[in-house]
C-alpha atoms as a PDB file:
ATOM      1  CA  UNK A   1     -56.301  97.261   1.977  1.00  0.00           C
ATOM      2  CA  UNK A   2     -55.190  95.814   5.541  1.00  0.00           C
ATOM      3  CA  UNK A   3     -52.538  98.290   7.441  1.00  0.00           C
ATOM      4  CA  UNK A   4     -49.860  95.080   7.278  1.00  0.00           C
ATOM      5  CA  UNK A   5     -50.298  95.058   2.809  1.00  0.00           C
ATOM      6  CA  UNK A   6     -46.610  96.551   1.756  1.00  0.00           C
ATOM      7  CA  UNK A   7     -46.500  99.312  -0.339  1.00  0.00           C
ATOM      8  CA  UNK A   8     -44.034  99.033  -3.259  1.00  0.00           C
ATOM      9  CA  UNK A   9     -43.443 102.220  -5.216  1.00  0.00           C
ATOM     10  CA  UNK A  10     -41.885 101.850  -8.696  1.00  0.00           C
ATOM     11  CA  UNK A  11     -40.306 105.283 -10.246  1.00  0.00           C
ATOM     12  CA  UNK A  12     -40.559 104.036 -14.123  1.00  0.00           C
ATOM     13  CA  UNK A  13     -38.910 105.319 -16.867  1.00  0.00           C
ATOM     14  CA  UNK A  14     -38.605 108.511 -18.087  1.00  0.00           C
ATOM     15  CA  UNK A  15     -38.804 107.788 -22.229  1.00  0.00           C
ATOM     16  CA  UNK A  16     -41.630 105.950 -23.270  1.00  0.00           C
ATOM     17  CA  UNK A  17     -39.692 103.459 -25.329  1.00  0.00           C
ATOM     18  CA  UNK A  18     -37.940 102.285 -21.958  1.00  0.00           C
ATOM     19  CA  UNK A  19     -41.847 102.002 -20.347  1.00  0.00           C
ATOM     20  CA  UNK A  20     -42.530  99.823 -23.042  1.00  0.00           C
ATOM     21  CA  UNK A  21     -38.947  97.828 -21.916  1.00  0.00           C
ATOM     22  CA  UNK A  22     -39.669  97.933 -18.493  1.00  0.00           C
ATOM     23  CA  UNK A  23     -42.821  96.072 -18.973  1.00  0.00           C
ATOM     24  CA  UNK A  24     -41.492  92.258 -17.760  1.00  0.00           C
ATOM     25  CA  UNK A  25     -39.974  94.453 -14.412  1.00  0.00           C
ATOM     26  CA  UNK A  26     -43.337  95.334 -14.091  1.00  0.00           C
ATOM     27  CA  UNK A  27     -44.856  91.899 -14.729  1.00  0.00           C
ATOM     28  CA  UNK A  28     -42.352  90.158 -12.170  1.00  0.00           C
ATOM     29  CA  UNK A  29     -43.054  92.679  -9.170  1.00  0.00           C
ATOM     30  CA  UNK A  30     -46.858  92.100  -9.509  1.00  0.00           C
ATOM     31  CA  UNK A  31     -46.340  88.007  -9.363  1.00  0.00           C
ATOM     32  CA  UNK A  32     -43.798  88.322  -6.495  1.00  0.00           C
ATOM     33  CA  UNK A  33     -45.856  90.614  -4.439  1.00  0.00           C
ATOM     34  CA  UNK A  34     -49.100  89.542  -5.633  1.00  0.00           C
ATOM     35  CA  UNK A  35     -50.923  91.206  -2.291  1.00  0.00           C
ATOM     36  CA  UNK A  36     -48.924  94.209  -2.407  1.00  0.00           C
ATOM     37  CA  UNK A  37     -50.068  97.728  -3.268  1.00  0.00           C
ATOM     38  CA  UNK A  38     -48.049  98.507  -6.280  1.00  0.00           C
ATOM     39  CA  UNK A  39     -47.918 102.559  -7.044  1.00  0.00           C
ATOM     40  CA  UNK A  40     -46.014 103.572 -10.276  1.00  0.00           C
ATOM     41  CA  UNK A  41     -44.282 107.145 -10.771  1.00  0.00           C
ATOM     42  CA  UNK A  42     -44.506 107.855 -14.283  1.00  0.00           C
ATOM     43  CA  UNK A  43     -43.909 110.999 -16.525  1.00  0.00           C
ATOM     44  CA  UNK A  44     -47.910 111.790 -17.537  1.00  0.00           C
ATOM     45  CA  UNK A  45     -46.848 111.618 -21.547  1.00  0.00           C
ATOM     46  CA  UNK A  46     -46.389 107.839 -20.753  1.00  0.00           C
ATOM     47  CA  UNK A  47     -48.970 106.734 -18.800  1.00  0.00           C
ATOM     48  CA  UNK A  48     -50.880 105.447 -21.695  1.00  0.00           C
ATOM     49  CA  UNK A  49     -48.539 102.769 -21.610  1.00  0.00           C
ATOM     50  CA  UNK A  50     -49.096 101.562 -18.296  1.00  0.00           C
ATOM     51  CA  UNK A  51     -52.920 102.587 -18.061  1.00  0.00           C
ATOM     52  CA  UNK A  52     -54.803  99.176 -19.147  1.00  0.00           C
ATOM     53  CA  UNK A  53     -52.336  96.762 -17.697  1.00  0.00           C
ATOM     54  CA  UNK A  54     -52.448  94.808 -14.626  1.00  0.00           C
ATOM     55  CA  UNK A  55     -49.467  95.579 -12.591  1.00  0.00           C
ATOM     56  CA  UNK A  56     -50.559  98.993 -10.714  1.00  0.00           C
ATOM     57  CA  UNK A  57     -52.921  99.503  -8.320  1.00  0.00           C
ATOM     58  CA  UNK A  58     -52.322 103.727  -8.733  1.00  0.00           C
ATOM     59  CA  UNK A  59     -50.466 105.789 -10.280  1.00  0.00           C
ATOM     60  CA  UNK A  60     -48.552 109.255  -9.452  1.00  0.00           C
ATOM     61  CA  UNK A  61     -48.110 111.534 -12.342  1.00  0.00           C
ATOM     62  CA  UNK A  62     -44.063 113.061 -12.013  1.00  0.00           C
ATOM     63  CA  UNK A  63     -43.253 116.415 -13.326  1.00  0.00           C
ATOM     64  CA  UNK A  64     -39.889 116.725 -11.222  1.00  0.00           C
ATOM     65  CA  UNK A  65     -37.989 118.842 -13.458  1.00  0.00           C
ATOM     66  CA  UNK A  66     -38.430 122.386 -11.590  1.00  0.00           C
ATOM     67  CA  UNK A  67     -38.128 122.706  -7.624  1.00  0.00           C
ATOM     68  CA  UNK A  68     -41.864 123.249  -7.259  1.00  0.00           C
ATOM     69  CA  UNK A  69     -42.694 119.789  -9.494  1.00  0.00           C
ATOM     70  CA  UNK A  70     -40.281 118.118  -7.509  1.00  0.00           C
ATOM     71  CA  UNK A  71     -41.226 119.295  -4.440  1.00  0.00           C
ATOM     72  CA  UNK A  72     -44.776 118.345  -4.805  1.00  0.00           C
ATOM     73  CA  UNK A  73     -43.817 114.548  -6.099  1.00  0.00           C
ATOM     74  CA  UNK A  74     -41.974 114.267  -2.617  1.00  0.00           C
ATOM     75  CA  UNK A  75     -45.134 115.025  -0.834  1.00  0.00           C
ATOM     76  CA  UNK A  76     -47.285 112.646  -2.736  1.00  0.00           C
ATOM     77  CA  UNK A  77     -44.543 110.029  -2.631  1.00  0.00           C
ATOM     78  CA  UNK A  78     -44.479 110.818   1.392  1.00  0.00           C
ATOM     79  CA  UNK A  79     -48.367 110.432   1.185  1.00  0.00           C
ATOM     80  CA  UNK A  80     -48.299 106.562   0.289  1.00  0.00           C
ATOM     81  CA  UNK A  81     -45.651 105.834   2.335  1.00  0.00           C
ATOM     82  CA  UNK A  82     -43.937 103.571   0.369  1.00  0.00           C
ATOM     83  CA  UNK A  83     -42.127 100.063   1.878  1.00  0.00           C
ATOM     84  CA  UNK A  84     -40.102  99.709  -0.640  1.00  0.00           C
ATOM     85  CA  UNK A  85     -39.061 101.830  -3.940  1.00  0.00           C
ATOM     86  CA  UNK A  86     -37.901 100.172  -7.107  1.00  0.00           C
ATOM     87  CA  UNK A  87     -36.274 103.115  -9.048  1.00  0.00           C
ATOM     88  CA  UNK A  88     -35.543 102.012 -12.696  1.00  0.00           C
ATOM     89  CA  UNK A  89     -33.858 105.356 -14.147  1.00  0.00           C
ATOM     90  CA  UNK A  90     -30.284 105.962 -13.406  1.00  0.00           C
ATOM     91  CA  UNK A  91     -30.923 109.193 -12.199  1.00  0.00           C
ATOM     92  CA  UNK A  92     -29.920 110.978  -9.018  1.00  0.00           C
ATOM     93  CA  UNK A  93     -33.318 113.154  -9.445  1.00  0.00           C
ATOM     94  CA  UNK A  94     -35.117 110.459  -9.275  1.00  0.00           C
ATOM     95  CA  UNK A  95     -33.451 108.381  -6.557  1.00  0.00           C
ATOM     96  CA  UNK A  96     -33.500 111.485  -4.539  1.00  0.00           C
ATOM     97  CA  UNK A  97     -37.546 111.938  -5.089  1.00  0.00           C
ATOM     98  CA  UNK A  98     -37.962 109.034  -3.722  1.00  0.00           C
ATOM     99  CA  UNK A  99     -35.169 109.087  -1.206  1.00  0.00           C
ATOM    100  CA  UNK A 100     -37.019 111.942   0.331  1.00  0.00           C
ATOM    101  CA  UNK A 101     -40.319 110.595   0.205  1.00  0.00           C
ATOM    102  CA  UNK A 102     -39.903 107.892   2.706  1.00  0.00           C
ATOM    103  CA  UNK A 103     -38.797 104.916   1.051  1.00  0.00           C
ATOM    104  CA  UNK A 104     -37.976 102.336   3.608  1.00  0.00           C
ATOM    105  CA  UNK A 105     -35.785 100.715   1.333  1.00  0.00           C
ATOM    106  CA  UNK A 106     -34.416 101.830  -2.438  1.00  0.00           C
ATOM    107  CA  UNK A 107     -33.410  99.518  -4.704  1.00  0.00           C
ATOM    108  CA  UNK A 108     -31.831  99.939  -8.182  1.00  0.00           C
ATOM    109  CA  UNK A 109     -28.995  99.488 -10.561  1.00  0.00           C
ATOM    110  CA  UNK A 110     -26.023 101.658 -11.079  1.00  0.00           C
ATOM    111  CA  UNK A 111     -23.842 101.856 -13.922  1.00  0.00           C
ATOM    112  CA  UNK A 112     -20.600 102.877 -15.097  1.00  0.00           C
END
């Protein structure tokens, strides 16, 4: 892909039934950035639900729940250098992961 393509990184769901949820979020980032490279985070037990559909371009496998698992997700998020970051799970983990690797801008939702 050309150096200008953005890179959007979206930090899915942790439970597979909100994956399955998440699916039109998914749909409506690929048709409003139909050039960009579109990278999902996803816990590996639900990757199945993401693997044969059109919205991702690659995927990054997140096991962020000791230091060392973390760790290592910030250094692969760091590696595609993300644009943007579209974190779905209202987690401070997980905004933090991404917060760390390089996110130009984080968007979300917060609740409560």
């Amino acid at each position: 892909m050309p150096d200008d393509t953005p890179t959007v990184l979206v930090r899915c769901p942790n439970l597979v039934g909100d994956v399955v949820a998440a699916t039109p979020t998914f749909d409506c980032l690929r048709r409003n950035f139909p050039n960009a490279r579109i990278i999902a985070v996803i816990r590996r037990y639900a990757q199945g639900v993401i693997e044969s559909g059109p919205w991702f371009d690659a995927v990054i496998g997140c096991d962020d729940k000791s230091w060392g698992g973390f760790l290592t997700l910030v250094n692969k998020i760091r590696r595609v250098r993300p644009d943007l970051a579209v974190v779905l799970p209202n987690s401070p983990r997980a905004t933090l992961g991404v917060f760390l690797g390089g996110a130009r801008a984080i968007y979300g939702y917060r609740r409560g």
